[in-house]
N, C-alpha and C. Protein backbone atom coordinates (compact mmCIF):
# COMPACT_ATOMS: atom_id res chain seq x y z
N UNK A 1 21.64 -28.70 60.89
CA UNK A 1 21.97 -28.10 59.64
C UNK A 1 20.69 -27.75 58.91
N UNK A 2 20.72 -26.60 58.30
CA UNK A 2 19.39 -25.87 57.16
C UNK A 2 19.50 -26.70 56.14
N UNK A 3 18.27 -26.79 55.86
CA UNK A 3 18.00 -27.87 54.81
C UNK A 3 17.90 -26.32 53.51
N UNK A 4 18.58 -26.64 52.54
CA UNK A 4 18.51 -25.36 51.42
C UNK A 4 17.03 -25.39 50.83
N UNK A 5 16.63 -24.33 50.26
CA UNK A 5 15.54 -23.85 49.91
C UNK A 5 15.49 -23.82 48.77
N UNK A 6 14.60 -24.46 47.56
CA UNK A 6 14.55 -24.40 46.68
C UNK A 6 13.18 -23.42 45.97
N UNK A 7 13.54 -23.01 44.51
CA UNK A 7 12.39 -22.31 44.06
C UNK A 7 11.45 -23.07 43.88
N UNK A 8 11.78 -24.46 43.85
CA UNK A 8 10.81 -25.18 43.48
C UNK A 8 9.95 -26.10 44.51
N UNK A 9 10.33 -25.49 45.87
CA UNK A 9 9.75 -26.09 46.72
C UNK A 9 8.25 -26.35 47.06
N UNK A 10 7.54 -27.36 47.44
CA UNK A 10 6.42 -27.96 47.36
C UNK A 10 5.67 -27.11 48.56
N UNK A 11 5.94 -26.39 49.24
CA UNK A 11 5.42 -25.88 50.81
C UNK A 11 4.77 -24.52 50.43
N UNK A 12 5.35 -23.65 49.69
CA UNK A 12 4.92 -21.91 49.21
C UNK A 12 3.23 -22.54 48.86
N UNK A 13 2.49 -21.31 49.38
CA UNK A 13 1.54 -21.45 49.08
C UNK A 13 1.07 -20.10 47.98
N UNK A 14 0.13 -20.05 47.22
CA UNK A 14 -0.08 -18.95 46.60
C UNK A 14 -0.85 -17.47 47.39
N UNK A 15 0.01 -16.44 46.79
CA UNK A 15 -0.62 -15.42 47.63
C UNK A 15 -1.85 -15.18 47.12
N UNK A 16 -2.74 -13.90 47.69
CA UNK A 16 -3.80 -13.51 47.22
C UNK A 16 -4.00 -12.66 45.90
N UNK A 17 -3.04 -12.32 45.61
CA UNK A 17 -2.74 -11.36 44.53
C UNK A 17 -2.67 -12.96 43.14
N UNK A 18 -1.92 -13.41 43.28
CA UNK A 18 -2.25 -14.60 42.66
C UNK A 18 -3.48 -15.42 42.00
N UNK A 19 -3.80 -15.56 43.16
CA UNK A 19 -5.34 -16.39 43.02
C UNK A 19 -6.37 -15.58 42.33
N UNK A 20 -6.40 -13.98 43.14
CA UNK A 20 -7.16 -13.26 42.46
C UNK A 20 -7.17 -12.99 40.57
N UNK A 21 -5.88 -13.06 40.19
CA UNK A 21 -5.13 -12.66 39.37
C UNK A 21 -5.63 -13.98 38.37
N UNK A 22 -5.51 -14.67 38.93
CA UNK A 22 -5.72 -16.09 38.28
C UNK A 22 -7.31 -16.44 37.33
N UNK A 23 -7.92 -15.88 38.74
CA UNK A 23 -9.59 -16.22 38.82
C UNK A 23 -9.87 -14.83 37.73
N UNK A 24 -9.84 -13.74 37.81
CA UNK A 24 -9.99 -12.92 36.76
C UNK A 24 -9.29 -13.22 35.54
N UNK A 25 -8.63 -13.42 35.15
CA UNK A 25 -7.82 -13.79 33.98
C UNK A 25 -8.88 -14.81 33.41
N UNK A 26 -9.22 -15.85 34.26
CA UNK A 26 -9.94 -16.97 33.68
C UNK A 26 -11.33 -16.46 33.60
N UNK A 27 -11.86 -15.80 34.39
CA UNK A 27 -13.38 -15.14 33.74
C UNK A 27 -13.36 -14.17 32.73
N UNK A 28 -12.37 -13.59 32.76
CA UNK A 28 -11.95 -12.63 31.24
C UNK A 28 -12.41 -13.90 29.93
N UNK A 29 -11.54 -14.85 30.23
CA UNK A 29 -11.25 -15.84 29.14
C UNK A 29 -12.10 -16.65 28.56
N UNK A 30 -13.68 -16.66 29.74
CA UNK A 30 -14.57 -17.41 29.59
C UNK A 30 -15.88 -16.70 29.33
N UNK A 31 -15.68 -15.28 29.57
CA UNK A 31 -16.39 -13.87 28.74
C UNK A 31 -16.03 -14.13 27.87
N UNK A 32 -14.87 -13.49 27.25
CA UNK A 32 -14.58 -13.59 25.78
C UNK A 32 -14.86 -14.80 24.96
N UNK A 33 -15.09 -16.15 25.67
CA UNK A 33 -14.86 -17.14 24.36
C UNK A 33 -16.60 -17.43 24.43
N UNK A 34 -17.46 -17.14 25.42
CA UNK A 34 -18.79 -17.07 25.05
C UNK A 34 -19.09 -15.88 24.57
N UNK A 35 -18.88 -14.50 24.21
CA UNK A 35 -18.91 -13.84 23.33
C UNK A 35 -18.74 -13.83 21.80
N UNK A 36 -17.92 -14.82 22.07
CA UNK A 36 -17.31 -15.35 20.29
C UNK A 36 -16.38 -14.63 19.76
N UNK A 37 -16.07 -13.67 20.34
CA UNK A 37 -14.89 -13.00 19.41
C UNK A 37 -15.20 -12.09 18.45
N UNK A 38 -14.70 -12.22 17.43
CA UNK A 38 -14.98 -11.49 16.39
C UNK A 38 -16.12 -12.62 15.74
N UNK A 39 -17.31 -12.11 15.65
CA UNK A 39 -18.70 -12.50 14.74
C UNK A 39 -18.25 -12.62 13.18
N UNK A 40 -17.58 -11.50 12.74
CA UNK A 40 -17.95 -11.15 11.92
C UNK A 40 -16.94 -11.91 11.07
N UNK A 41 -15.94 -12.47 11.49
CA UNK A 41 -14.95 -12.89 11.09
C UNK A 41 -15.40 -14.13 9.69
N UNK A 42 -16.93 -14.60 10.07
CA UNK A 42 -17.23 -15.69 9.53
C UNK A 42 -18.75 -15.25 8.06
N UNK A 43 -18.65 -14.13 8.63
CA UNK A 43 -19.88 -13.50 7.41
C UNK A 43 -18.79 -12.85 6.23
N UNK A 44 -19.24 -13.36 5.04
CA UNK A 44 -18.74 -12.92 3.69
C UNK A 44 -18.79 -12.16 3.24
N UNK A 45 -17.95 -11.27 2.72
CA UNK A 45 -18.48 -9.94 2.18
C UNK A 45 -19.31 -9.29 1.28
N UNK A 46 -19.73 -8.31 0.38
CA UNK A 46 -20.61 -8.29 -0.45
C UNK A 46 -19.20 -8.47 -1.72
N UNK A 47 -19.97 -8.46 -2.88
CA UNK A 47 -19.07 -8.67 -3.52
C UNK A 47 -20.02 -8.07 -4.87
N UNK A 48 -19.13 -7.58 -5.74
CA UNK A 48 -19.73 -6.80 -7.21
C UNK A 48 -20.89 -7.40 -8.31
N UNK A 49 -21.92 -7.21 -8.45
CA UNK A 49 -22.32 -8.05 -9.20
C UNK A 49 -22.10 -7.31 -10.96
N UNK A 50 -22.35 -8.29 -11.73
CA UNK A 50 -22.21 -8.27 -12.81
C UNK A 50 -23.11 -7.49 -13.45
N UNK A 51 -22.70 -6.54 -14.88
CA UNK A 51 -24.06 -6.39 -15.30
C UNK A 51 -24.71 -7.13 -15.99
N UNK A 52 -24.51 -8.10 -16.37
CA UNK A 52 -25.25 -8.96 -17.12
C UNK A 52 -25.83 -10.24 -16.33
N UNK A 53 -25.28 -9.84 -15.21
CA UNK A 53 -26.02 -11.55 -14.58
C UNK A 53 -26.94 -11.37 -14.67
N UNK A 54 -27.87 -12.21 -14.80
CA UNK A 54 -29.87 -12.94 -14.28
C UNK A 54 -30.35 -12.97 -12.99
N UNK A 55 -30.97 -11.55 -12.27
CA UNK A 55 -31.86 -11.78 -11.12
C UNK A 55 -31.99 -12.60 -10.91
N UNK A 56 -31.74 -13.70 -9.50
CA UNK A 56 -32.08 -14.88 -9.63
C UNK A 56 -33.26 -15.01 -8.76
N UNK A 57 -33.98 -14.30 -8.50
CA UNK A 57 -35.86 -14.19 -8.35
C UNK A 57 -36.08 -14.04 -9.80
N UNK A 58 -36.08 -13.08 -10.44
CA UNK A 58 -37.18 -12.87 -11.27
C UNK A 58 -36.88 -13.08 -13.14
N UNK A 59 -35.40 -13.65 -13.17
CA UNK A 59 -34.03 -13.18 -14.38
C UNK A 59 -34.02 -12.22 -14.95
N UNK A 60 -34.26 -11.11 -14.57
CA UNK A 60 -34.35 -9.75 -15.10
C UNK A 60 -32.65 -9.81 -15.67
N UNK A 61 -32.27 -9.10 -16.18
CA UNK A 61 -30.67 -8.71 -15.97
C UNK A 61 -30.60 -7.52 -15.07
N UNK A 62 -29.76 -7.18 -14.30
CA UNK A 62 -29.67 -6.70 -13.21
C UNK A 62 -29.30 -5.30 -13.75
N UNK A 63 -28.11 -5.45 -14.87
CA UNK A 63 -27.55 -4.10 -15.07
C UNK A 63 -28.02 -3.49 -16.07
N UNK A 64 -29.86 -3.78 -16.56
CA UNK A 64 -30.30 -3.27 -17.63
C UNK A 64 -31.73 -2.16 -16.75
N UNK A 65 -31.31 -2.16 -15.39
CA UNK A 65 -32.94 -1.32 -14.65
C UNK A 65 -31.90 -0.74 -13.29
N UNK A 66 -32.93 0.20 -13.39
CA UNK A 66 -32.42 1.22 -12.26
C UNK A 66 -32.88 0.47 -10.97
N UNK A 67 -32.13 1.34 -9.81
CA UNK A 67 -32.66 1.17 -8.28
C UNK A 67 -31.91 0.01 -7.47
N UNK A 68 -31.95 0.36 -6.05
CA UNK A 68 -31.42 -1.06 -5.51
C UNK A 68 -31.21 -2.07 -5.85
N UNK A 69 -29.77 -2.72 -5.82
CA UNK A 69 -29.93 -4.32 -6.17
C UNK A 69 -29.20 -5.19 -4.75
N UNK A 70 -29.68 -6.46 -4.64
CA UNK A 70 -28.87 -7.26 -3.27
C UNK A 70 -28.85 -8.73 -3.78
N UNK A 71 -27.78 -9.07 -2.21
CA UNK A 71 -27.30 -10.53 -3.10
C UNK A 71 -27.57 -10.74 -1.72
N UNK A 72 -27.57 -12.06 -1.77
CA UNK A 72 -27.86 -13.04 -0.52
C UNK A 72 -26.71 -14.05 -0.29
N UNK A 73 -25.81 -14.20 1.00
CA UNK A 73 -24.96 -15.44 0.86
C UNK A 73 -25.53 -16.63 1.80
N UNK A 74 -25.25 -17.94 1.34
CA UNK A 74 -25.62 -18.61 2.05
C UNK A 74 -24.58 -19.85 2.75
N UNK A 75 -24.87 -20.21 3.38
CA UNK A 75 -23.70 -21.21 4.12
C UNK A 75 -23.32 -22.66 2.82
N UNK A 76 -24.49 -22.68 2.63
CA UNK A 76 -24.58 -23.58 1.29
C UNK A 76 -25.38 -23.43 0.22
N UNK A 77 -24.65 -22.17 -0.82
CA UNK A 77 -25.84 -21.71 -1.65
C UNK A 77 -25.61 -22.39 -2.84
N UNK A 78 -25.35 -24.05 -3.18
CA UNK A 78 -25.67 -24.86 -3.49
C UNK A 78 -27.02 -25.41 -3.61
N UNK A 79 -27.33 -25.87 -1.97
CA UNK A 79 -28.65 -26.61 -1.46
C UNK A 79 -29.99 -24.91 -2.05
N UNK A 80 -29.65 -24.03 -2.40
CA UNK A 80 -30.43 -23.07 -2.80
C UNK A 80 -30.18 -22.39 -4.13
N UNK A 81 -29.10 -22.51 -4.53
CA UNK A 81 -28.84 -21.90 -6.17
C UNK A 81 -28.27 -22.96 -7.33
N UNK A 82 -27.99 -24.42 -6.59
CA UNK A 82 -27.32 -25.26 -7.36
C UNK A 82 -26.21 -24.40 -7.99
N UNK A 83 -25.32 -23.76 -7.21
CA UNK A 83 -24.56 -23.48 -7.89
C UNK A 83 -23.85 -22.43 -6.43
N UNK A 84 -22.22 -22.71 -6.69
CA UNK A 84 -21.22 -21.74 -5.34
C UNK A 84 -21.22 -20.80 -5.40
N UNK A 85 -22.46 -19.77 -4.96
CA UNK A 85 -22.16 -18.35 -5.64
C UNK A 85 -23.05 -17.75 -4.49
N UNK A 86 -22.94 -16.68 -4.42
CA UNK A 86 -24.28 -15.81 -3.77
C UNK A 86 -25.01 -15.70 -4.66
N UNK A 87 -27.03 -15.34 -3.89
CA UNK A 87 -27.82 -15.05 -5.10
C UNK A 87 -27.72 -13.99 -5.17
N UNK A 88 -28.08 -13.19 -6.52
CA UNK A 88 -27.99 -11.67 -6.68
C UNK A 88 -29.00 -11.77 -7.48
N UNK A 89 -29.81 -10.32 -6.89
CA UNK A 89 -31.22 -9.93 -7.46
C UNK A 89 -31.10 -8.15 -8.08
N UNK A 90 -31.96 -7.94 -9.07
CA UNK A 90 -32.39 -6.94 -9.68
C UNK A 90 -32.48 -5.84 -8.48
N UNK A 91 -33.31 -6.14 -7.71
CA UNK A 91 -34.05 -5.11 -6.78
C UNK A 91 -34.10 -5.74 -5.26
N UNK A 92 -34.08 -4.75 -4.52
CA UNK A 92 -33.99 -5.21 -3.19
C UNK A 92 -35.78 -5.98 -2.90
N UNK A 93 -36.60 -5.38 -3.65
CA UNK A 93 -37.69 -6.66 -3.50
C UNK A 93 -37.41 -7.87 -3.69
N UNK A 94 -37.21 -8.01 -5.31
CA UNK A 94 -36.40 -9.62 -5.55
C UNK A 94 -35.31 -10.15 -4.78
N UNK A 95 -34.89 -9.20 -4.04
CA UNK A 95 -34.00 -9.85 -2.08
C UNK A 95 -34.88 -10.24 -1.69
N UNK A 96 -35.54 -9.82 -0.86
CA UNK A 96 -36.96 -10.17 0.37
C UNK A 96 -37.58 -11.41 -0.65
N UNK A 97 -38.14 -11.00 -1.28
CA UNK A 97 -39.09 -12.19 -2.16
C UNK A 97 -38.12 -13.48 -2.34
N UNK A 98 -37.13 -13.20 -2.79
CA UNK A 98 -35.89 -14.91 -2.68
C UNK A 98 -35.87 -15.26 -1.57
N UNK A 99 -35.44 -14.35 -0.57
CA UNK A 99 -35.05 -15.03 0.46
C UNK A 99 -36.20 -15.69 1.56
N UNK A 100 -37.55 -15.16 1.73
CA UNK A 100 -38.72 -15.47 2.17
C UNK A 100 -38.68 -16.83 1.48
N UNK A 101 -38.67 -17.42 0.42
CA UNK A 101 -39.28 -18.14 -0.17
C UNK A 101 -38.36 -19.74 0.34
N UNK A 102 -37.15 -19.16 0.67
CA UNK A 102 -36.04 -20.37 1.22
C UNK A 102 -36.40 -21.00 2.51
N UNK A 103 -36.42 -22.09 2.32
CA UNK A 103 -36.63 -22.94 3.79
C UNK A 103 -34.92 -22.61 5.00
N UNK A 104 -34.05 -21.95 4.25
CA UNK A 104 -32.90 -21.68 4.86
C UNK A 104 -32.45 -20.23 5.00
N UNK A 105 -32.36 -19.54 5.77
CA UNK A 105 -32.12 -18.19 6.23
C UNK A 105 -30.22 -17.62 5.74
N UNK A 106 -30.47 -16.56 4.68
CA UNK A 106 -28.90 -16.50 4.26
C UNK A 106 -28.06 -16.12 5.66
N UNK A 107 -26.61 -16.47 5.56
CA UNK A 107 -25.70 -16.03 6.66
C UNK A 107 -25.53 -14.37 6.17
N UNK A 108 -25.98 -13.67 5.30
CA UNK A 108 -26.04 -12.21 5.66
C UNK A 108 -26.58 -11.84 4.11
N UNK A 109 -27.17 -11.11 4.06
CA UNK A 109 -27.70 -10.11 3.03
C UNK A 109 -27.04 -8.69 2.60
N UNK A 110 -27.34 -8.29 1.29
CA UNK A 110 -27.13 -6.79 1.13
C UNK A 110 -27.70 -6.43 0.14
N UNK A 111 -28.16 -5.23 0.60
CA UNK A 111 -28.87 -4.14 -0.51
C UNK A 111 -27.95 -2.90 -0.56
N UNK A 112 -28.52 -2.52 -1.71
CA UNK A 112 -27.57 -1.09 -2.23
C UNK A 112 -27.55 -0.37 -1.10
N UNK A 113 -26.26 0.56 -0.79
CA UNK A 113 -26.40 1.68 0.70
C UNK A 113 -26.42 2.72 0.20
N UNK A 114 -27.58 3.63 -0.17
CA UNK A 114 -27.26 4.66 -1.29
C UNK A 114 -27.36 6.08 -0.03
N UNK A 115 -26.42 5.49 1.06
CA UNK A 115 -25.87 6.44 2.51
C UNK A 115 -24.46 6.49 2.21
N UNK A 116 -24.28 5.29 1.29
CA UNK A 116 -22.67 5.54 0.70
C UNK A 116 -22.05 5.82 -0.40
N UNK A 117 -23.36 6.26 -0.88
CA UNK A 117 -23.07 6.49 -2.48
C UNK A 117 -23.29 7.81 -2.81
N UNK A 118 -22.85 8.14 -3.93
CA UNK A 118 -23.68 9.44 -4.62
C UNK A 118 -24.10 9.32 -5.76
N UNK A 119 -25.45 9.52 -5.73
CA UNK A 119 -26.96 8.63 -6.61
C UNK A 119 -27.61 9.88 -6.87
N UNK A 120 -27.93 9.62 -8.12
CA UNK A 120 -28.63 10.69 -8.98
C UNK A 120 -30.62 9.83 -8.95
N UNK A 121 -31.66 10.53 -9.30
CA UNK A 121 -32.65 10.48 -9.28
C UNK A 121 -33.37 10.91 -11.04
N UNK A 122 -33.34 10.05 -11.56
CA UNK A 122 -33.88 10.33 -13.05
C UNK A 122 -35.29 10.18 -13.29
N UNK A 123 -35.66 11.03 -14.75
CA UNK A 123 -36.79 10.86 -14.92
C UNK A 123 -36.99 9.53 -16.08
N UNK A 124 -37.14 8.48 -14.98
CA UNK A 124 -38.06 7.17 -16.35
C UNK A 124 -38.89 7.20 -16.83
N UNK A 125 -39.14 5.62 -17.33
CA UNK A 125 -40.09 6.10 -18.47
C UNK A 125 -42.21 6.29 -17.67
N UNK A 126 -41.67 5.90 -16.28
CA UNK A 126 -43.10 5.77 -15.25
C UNK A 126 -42.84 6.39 -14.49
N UNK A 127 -41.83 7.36 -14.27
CA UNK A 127 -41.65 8.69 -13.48
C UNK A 127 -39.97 8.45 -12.68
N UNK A 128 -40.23 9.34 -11.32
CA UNK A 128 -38.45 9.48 -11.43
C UNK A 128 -38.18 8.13 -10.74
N UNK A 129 -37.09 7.57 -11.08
CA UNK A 129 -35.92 6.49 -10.83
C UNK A 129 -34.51 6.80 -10.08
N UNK A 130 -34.07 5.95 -9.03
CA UNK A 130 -33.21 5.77 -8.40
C UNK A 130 -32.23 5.06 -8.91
N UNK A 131 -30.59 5.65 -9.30
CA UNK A 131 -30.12 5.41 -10.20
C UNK A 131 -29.29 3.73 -9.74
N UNK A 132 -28.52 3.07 -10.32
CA UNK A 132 -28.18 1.52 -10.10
C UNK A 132 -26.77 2.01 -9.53
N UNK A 133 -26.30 1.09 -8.64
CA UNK A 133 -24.73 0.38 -8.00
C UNK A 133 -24.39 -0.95 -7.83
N UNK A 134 -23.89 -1.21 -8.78
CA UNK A 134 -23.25 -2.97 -8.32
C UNK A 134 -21.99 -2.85 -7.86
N UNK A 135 -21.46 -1.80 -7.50
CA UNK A 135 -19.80 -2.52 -6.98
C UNK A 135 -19.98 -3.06 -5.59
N UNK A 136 -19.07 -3.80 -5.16
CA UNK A 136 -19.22 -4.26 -4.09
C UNK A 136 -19.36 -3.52 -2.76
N UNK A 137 -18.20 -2.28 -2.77
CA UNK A 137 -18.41 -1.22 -1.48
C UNK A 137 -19.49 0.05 -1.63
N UNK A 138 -20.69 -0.21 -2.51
CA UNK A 138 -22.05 0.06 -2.59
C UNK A 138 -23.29 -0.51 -1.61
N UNK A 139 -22.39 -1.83 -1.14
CA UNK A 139 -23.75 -2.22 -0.53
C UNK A 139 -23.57 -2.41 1.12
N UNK A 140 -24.50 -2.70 1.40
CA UNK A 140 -24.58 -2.45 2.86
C UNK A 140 -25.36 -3.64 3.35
N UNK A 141 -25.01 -4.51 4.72
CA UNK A 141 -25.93 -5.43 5.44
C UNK A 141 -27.49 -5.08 5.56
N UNK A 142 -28.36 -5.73 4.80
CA UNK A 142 -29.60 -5.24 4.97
C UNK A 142 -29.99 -4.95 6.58
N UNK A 143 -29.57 -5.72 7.29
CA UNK A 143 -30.06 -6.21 8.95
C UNK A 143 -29.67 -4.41 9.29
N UNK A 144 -29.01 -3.76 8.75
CA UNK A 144 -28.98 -2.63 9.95
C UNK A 144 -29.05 -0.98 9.01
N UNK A 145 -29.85 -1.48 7.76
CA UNK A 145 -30.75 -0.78 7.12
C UNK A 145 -31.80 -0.11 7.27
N UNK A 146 -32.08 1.10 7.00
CA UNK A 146 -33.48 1.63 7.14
C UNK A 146 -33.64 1.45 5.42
N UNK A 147 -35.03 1.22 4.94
CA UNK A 147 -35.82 1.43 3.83
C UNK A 147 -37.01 2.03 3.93
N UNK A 148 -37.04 2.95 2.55
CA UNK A 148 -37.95 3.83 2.25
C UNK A 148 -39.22 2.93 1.56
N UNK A 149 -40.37 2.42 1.62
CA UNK A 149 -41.04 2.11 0.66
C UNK A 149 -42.21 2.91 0.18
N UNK A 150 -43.11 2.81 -1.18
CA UNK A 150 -44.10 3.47 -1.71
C UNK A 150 -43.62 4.87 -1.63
N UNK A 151 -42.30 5.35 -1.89
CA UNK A 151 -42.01 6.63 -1.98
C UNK A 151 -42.34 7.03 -3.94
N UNK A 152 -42.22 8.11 -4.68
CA UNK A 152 -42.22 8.51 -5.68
C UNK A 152 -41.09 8.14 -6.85
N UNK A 153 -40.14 7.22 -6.19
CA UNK A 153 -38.91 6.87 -6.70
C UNK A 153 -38.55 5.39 -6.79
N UNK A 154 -38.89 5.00 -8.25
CA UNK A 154 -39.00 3.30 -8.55
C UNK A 154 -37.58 2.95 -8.68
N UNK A 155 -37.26 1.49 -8.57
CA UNK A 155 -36.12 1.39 -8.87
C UNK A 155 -36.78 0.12 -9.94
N UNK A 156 -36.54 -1.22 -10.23
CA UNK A 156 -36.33 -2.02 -11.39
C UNK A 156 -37.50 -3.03 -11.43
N UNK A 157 -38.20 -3.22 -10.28
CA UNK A 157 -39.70 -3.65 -10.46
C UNK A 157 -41.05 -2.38 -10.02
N UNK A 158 -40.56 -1.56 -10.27
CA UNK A 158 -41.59 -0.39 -10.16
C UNK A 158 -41.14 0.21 -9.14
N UNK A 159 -42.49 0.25 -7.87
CA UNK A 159 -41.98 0.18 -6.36
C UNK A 159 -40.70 -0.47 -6.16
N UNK A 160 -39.82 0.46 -5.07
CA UNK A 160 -38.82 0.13 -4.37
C UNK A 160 -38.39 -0.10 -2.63
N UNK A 161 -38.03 -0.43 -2.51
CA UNK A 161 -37.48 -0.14 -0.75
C UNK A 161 -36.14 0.13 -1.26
N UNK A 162 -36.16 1.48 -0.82
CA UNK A 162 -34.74 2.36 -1.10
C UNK A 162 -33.83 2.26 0.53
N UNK A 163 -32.73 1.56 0.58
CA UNK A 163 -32.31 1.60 1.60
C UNK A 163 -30.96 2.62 2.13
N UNK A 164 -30.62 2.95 2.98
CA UNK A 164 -30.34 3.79 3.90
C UNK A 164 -29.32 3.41 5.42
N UNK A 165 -27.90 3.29 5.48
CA UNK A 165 -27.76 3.05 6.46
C UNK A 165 -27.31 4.06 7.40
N UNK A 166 -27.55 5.37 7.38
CA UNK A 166 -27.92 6.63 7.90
C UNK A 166 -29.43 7.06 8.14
N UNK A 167 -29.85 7.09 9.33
CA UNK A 167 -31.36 7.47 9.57
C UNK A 167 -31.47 9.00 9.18
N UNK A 168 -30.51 9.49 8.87
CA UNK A 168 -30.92 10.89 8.88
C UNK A 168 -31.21 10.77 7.21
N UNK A 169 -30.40 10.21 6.32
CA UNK A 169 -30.38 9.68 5.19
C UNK A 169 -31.34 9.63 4.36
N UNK A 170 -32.09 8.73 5.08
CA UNK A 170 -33.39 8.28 5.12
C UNK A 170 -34.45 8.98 5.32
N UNK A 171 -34.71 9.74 6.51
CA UNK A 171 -35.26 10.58 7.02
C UNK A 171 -35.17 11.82 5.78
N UNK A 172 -34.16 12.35 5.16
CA UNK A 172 -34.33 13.55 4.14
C UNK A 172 -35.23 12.71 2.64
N UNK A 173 -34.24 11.71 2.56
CA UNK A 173 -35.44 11.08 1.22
C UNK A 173 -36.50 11.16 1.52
N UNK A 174 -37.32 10.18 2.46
CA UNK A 174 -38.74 10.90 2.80
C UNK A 174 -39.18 11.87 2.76
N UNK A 175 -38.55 12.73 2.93
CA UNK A 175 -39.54 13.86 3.09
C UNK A 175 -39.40 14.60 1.83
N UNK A 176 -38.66 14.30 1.05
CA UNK A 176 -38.43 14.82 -0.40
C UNK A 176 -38.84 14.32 -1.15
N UNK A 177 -39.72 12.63 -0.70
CA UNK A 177 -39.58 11.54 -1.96
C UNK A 177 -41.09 11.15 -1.30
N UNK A 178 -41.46 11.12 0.03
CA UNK A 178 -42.59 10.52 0.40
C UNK A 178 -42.32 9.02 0.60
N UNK A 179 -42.87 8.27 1.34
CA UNK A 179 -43.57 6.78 1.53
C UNK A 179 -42.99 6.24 2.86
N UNK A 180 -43.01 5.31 3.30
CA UNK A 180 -42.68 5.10 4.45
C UNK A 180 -41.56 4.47 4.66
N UNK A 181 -40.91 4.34 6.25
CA UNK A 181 -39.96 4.12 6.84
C UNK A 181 -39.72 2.93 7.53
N UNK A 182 -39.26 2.21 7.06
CA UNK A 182 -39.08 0.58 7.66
C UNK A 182 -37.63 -0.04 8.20
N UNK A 183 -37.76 -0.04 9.15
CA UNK A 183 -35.83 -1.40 9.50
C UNK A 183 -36.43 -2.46 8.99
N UNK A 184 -35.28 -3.13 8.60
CA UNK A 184 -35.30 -4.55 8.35
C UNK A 184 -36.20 -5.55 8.72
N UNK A 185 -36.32 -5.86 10.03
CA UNK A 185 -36.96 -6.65 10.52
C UNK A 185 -38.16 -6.49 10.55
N UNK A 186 -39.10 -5.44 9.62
CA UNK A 186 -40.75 -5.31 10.15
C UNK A 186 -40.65 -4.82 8.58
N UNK A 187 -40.01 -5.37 7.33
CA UNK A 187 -40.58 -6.22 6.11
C UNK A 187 -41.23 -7.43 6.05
N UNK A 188 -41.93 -7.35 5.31
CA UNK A 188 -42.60 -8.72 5.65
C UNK A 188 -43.50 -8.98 4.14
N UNK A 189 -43.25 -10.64 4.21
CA UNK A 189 -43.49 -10.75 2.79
C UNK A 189 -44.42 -10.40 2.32
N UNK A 190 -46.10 -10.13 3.18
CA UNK A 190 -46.87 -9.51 2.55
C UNK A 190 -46.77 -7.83 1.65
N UNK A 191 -45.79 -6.95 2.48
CA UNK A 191 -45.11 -6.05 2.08
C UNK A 191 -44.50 -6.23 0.50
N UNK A 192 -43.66 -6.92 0.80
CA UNK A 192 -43.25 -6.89 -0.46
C UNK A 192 -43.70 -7.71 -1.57
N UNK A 193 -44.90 -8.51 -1.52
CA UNK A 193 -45.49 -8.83 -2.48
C UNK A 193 -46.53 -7.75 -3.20
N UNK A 194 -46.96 -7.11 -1.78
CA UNK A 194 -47.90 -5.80 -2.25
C UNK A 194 -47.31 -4.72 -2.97
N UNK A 195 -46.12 -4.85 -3.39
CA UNK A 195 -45.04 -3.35 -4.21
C UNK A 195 -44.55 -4.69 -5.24
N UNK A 196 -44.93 -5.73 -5.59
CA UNK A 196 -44.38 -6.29 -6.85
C UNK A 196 -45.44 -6.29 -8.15
């Protein structure tokens, strides 16, 4: 007599389509989770600053001077501002200059993106000025910024680094405005102490 056959029998072995199926699925799974996923999921957004808040480099008030302004977030901007907040500065110098000065590196930065804005160029009282944006969808991740510096166009400590997250952007200010062309990463604090 046939012994009946069950689905659940212990003898089937797996086919190749299987195994294969298996083994890719699981290197998919082990790509993706050393990739991390979504990065970004864990960086904070920019957020509006006030006009009356206090530069917290230099306490200027922020919404009383033209030109770039940026805030810095930090994982614990407590242990750096005594207080739960991002820092927010006057000028994208007073960015660089705060944040150089921290023994702790913010989880993301932003300066004005004036690639997303539409910004007028005035005549101040030390020649022309780059006009101010605090709303929040004004600013842009410094990290993937181009800035203009020693161009003809101050923003709120004289000299500016006018930033740009369009190279072409960038590329027309220069050549309309003069001074040079910098990414992010090749500021450096001597830089921006030399434009304060």
């Amino acid at each position: 007599m046939d012994e009946p056959t069950s689905a659940f029998a212990t003898d089937r072995r797996p086919t190749r389509r299987t195994v294969l199926g298996a083994v890719g699925g699981g290197a998919l799974g082990s790509i993706a989770g050393c990739l991390g996923g979504d990065e970004t999921a864990d960086v904070p957004a920019p957020i509006s600053i006030a006009d009356d808040r206090g530069c917290d480099n230099c306490t200027m008030i922020v919404g009383n001077h033209p030109g770039p302004a940026g805030q810095a977030h930090y994982e614990d901007p407590t242990a750096v501002l005594e207080e739960d907040r991002p820092a927010q500065f006057c000028s994208s110098l007073c960015t660089y200059a705060f944040t150089f000065k921290q023994d702790v590196d913010p989880t993301v930065s932003y300066l004005t993106d004036y690639s997303t804005l539409e910004y007028d160029i005035e005549e101040g009282d030390d020649g022309p000025v780059i006009s101010r944006h605090l709303d929040a969808d004004g600013f842009g991740d410094r990290s993937g910024l181009t800035l203009i510096a020693g161009s003809d166009v101050g923003g709120a400590m004289g000299d500016s680094l006018v930033p740009f997250s369009d190279g072409d952007d960038a590329a027309a200010f220069q050549e309309e405005h003069g001074g040079d062309s910098y990414d992010h990463d090749e500021i450096t604090q001597e830089l921006v102490m030399s434009m304060m």
